[in-house]
Protein backbone atom coordinates (compact mmCIF):
# COMPACT_ATOMS: atom_id res chain seq x y z
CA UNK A 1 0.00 0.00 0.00
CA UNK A 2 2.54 2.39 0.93
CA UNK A 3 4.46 1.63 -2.30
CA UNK A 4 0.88 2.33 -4.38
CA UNK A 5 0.80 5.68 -2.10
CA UNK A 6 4.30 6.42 -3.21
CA UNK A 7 3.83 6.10 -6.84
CA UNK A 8 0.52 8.50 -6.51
CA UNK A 9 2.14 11.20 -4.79
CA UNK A 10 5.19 11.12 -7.53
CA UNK A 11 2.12 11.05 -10.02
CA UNK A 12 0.21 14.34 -8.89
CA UNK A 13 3.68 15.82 -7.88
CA UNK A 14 4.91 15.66 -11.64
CA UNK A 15 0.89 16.67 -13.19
CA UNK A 16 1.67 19.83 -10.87
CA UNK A 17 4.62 20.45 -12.36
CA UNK A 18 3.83 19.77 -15.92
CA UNK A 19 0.63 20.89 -15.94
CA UNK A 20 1.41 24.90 -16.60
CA UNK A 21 3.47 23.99 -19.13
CA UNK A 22 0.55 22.39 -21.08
CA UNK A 23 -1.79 25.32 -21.21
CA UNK A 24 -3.93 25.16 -24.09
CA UNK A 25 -3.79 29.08 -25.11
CA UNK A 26 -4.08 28.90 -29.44
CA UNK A 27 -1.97 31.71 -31.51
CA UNK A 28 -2.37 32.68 -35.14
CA UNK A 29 -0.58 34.16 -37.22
CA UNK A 30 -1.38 35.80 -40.01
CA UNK A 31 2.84 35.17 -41.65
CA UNK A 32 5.67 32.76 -41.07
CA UNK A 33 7.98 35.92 -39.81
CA UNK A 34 5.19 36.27 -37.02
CA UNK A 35 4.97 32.70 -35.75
CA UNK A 36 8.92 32.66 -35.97
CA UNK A 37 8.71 35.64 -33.11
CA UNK A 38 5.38 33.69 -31.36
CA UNK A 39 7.12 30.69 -31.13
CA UNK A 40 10.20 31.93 -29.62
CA UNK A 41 7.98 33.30 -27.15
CA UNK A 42 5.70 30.08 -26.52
CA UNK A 43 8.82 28.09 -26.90
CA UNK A 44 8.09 25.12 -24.31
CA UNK A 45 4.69 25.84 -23.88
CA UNK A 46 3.03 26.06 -27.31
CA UNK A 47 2.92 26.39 -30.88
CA UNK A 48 1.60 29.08 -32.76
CA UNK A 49 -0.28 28.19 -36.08
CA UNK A 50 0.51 30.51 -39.07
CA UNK A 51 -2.39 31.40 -41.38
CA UNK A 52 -0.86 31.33 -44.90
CA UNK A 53 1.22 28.82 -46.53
CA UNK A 54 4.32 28.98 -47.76
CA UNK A 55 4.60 30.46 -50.95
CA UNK A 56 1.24 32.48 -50.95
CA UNK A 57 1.29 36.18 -51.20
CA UNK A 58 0.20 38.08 -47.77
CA UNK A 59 -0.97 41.23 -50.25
CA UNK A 60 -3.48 38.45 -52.72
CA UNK A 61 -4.32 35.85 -50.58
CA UNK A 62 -7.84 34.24 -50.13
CA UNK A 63 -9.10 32.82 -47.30
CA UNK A 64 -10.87 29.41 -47.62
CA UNK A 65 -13.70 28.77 -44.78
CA UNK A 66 -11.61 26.59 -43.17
CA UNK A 67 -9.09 29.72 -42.61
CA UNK A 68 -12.46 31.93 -41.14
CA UNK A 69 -13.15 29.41 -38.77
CA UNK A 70 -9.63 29.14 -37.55
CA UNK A 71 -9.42 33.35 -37.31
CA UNK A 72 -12.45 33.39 -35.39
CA UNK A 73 -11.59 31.26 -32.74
CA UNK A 74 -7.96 31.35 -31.84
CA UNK A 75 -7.35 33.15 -28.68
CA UNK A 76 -5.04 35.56 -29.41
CA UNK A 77 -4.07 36.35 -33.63
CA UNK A 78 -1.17 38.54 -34.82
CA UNK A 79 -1.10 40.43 -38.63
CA UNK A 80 0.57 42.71 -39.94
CA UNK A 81 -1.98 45.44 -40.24
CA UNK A 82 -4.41 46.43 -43.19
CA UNK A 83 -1.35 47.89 -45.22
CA UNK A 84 0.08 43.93 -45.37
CA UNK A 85 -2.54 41.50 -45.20
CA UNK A 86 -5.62 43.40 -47.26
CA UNK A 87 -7.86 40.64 -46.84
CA UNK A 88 -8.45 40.01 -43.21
CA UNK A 89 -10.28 43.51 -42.27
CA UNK A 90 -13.15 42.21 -43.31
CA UNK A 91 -13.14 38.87 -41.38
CA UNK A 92 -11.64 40.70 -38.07
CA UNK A 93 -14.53 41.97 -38.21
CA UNK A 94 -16.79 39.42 -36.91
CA UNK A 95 -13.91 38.58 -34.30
CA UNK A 96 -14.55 39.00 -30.00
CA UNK A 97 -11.14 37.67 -29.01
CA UNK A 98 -8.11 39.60 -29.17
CA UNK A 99 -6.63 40.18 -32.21
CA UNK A 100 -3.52 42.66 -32.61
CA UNK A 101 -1.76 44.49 -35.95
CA UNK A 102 1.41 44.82 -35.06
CA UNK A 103 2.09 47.69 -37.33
CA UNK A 104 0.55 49.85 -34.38
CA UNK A 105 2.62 49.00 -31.77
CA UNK A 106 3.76 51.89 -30.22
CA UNK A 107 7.83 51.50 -30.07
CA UNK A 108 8.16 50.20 -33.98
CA UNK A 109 10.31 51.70 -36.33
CA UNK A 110 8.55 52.57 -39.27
CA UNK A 111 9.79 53.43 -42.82
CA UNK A 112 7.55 54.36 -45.32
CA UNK A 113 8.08 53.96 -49.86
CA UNK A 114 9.37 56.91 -51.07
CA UNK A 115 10.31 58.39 -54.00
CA UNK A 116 13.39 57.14 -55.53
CA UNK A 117 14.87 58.45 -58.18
CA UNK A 118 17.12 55.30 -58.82
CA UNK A 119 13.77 53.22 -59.06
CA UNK A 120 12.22 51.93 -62.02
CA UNK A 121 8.80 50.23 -61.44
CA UNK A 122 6.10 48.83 -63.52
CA UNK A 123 2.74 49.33 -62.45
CA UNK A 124 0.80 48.23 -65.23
CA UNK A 125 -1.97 45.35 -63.70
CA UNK A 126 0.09 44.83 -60.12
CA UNK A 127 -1.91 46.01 -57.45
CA UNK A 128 0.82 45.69 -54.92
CA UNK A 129 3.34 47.73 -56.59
CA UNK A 130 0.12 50.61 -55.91
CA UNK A 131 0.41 49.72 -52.32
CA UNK A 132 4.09 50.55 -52.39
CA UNK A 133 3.27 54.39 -53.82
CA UNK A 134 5.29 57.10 -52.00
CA UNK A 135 4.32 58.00 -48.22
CA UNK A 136 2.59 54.93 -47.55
CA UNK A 137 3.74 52.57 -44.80
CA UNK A 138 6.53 49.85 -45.72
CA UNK A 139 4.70 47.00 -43.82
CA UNK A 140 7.52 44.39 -44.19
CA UNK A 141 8.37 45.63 -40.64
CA UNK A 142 9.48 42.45 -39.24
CA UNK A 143 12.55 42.63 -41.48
CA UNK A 144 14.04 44.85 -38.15
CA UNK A 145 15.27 43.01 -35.33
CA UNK A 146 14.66 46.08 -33.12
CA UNK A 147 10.71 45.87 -34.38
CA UNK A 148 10.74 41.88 -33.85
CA UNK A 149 11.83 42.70 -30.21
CA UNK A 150 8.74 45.23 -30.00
CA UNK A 151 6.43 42.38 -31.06
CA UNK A 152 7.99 39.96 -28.71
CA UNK A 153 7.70 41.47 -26.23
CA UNK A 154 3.74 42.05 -26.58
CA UNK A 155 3.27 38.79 -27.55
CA UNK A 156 5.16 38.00 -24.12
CA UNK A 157 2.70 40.34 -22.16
CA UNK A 158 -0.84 38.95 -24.28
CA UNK A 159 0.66 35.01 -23.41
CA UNK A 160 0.92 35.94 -19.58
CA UNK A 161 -2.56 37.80 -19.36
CA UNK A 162 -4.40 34.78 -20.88
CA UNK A 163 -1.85 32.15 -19.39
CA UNK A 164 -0.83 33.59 -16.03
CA UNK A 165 0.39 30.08 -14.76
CA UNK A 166 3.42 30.47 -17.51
CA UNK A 167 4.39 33.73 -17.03
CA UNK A 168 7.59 33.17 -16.15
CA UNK A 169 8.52 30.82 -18.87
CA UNK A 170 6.86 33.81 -21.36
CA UNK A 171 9.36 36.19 -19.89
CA UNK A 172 11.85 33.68 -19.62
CA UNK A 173 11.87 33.20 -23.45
CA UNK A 174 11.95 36.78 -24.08
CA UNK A 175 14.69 37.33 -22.34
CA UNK A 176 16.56 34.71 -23.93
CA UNK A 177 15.03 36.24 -27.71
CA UNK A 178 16.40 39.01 -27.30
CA UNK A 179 20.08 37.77 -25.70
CA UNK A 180 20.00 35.83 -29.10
CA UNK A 181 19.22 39.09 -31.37
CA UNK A 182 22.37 40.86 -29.71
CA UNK A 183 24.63 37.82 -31.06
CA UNK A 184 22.81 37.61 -34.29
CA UNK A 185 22.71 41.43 -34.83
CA UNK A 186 26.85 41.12 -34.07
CA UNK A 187 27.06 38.27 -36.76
CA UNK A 188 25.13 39.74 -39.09
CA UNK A 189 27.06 43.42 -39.05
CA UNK A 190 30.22 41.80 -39.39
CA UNK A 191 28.96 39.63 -42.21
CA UNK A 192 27.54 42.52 -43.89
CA UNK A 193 30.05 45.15 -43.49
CA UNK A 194 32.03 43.43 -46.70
CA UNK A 195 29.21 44.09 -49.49
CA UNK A 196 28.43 47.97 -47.68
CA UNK A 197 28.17 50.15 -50.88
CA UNK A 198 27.83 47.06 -53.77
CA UNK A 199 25.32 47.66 -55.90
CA UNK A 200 22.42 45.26 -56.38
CA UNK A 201 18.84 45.28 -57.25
CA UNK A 202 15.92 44.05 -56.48
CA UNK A 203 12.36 42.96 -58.31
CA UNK A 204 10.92 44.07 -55.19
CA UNK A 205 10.79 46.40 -52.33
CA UNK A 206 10.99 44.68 -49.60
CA UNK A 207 14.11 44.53 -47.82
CA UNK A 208 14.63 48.71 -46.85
CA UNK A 209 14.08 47.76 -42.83
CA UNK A 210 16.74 44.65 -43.26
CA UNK A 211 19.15 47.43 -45.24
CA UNK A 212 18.88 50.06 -42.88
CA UNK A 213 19.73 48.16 -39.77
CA UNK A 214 22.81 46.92 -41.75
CA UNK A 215 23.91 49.93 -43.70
CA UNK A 216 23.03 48.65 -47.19
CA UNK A 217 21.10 49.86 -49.97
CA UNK A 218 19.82 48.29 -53.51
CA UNK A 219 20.36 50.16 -56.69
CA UNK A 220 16.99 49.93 -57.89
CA UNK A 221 14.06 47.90 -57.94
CA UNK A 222 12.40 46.29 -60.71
CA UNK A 223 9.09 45.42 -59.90
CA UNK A 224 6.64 44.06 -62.65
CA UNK A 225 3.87 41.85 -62.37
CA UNK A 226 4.03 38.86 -62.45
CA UNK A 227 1.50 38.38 -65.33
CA UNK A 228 2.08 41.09 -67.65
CA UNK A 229 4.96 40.70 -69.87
CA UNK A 230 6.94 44.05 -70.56
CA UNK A 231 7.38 45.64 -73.48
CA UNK A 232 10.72 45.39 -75.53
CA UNK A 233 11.48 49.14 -74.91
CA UNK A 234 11.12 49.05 -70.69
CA UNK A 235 13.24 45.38 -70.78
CA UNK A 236 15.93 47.66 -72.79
CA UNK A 237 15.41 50.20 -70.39
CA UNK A 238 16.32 48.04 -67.40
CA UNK A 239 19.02 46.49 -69.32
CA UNK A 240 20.91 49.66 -69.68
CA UNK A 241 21.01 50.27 -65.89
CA UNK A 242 22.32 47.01 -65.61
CA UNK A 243 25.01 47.61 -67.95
CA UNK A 244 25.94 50.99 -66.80
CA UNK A 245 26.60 48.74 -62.69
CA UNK A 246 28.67 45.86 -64.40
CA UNK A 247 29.06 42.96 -62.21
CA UNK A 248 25.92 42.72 -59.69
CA UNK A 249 23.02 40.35 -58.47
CA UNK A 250 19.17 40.78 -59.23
CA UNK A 251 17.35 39.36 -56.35
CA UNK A 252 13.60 37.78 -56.86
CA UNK A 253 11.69 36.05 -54.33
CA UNK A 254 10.25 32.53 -54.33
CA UNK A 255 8.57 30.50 -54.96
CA UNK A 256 8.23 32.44 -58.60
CA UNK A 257 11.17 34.41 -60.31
CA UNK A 258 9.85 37.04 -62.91
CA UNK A 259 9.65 35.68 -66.63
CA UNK A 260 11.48 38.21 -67.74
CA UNK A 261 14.47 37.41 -65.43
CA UNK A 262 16.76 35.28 -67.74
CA UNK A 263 16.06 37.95 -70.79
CA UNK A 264 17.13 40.73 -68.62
CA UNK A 265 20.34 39.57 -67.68
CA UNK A 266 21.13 37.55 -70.85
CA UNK A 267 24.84 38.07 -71.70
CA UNK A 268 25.64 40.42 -68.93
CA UNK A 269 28.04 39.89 -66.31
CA UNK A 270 24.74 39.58 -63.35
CA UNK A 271 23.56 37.15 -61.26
CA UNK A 272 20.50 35.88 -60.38
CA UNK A 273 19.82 35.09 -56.94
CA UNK A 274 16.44 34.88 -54.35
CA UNK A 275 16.18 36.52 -51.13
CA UNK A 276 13.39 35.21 -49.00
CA UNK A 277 11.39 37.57 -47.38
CA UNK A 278 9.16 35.89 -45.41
CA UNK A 279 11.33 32.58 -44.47
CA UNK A 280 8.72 30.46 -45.64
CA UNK A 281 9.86 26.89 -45.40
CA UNK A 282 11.66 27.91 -41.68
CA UNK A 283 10.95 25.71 -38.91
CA UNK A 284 8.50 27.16 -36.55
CA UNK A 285 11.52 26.78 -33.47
CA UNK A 286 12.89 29.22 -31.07
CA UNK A 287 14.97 30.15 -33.22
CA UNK A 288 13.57 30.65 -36.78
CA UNK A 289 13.53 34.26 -36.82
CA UNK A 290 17.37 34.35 -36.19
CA UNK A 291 17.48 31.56 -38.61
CA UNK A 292 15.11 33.94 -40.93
CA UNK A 293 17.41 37.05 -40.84
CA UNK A 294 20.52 35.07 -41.15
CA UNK A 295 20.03 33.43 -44.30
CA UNK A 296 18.81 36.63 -45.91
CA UNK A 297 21.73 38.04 -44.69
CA UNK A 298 24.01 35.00 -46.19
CA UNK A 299 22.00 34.92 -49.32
CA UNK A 300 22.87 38.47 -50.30
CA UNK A 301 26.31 38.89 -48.95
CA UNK A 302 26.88 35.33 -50.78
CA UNK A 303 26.10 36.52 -53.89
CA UNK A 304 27.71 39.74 -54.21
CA UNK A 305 30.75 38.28 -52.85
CA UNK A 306 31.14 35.51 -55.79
CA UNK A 307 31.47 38.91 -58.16
């Protein structure tokens, strides 16, 4: 009997202890760069869900009913903000549990698209290029490590309000997310500080909060839509300013490089290359956003460096 007593008290001893741990609290996200930062913060306790898959565009996407069930009743859901994800307004909507857009944290660091004389862009049929018009809010915020820290950190406080019993493992985690930034920021500035002043370009806009926090800059952007084939005279056009750099890289984005890619840099000393944006196919851990912001970091310095 007292062997049988033992073995119970060991038994609701350890349910005690594990128990907190094990809190059921659900987190969306609306992007893979969020749930990197949620699950950094949950680390141990949870795993946030991400809302779109990788590949799909944050600015186009459509939401299946499977996707408004799961926005309407996860506890707590990180976006963007209306300027990223355009289609979830509408479904917020109908929402009673906490739901936050980042992009109006106060503490953020926000750029907005301006006009840039270096800058060619294509508008014709590519709604998102409109998004990007001068003044308007550059929402690919998370590309700063000192805005990821200002999302942590309310992520941190929203997990210990619903989940008191793990608040010390939420702040725990923070703690160590941000000890982690300082030795990735380190990394990446000395990685970086090499390919300071190379030109490059990019098909699109996306990567000004990533450049300024490492003192780089792209030459110009050439953004076109995806489903509208330029004309002869703009391709010229763009090949000209290529000529005029000599040896550089032209970044696209997966999972789809522009068509007009391979004609653009046909016979000129350029490289083609991706830089991942949203760190699509990274492993909802700890430490995927470090992870996130490394590679793009290695992706670019790796290709200007092979010049």
């Amino acid at each position: 009997m007292s062997r049988f007593f033992s073995l119970f008290v060991v038994f609701v001893a350890s349910f005690l202890l594990i128990g907190p741990a094990q809190a059921d609290v659900k987190v969306l996200t609306s992007i893979k760069p969020l749930q990197l930062i949620a699950a950094a913060v949950q680390d141990g306790v949870g795993v946030p869900e991400v809302l779109l898959p990788p590949g799909a565009s944050p600015h186009h996407y459509a939401l299946r009913p499977s996707d408004v069930r799961k926005v309407q009743s996860v506890d707590l859901l990180y976006w963007i903000g209306p300027d990223m994800e355009g289609f979830l307004p509408r479904v917020l909507n109908g929402r009673t549990l906490p739901s936050v857009a980042v992009q109006e944290l106060p503490g953020l660091k926000l750029r907005h698209f301006a006009e840039d004389s270096q800058s060619h862009t294509d508008d014709d049929g590519d709604e998102h290029d409109h998004d990007h018009r001068p003044g308007t809010i550059d929402a690919h915020l998370w590309l700063s490590p000192i805005n990821a820290r200002v999302i942590a950190a309310k992520m941190a406080a929203d997990l210990s309000a619903a989940d008191p019993a793990n608040t010390a493992r939420y702040q725990s985690n923070l703690k160590g997310f941000n000890q982690r930034l300082d030795a990735m920021d380190a990394r990446l500035k000395t990685r970086l500080a090499g390919i300071a002043g190379k030109p490059y370009f990019v098909f699109h806009e996306a990567f000004d909060y990533f450049e300024d926090n490492y003192g780089l800059k792209h030459a110009g952007v050439f953004a076109v839509a995806a489903e509208v084939q330029p004309g002869a005279q703009h391709v010229a056009a763009m090949r000209t300013r290529l000529q005029a750099v000599g040896k550089t890289c032209v970044f696209s984005e997966p999972p789809l490089r522009p068509r007009l890619a391979e004609t653009l840099v046909a016979g000129l000393p350029v490289k083609l290359a991706e830089l991942d944006a949203l760190g699509g196919y990274t492993p909802a851990t700890a430490q995927g956003y470090e992870q996130l912001l490394e590679k793009l970091g290695s992706d670019l310095a790796g290709c200007l460096e092979s010049l």
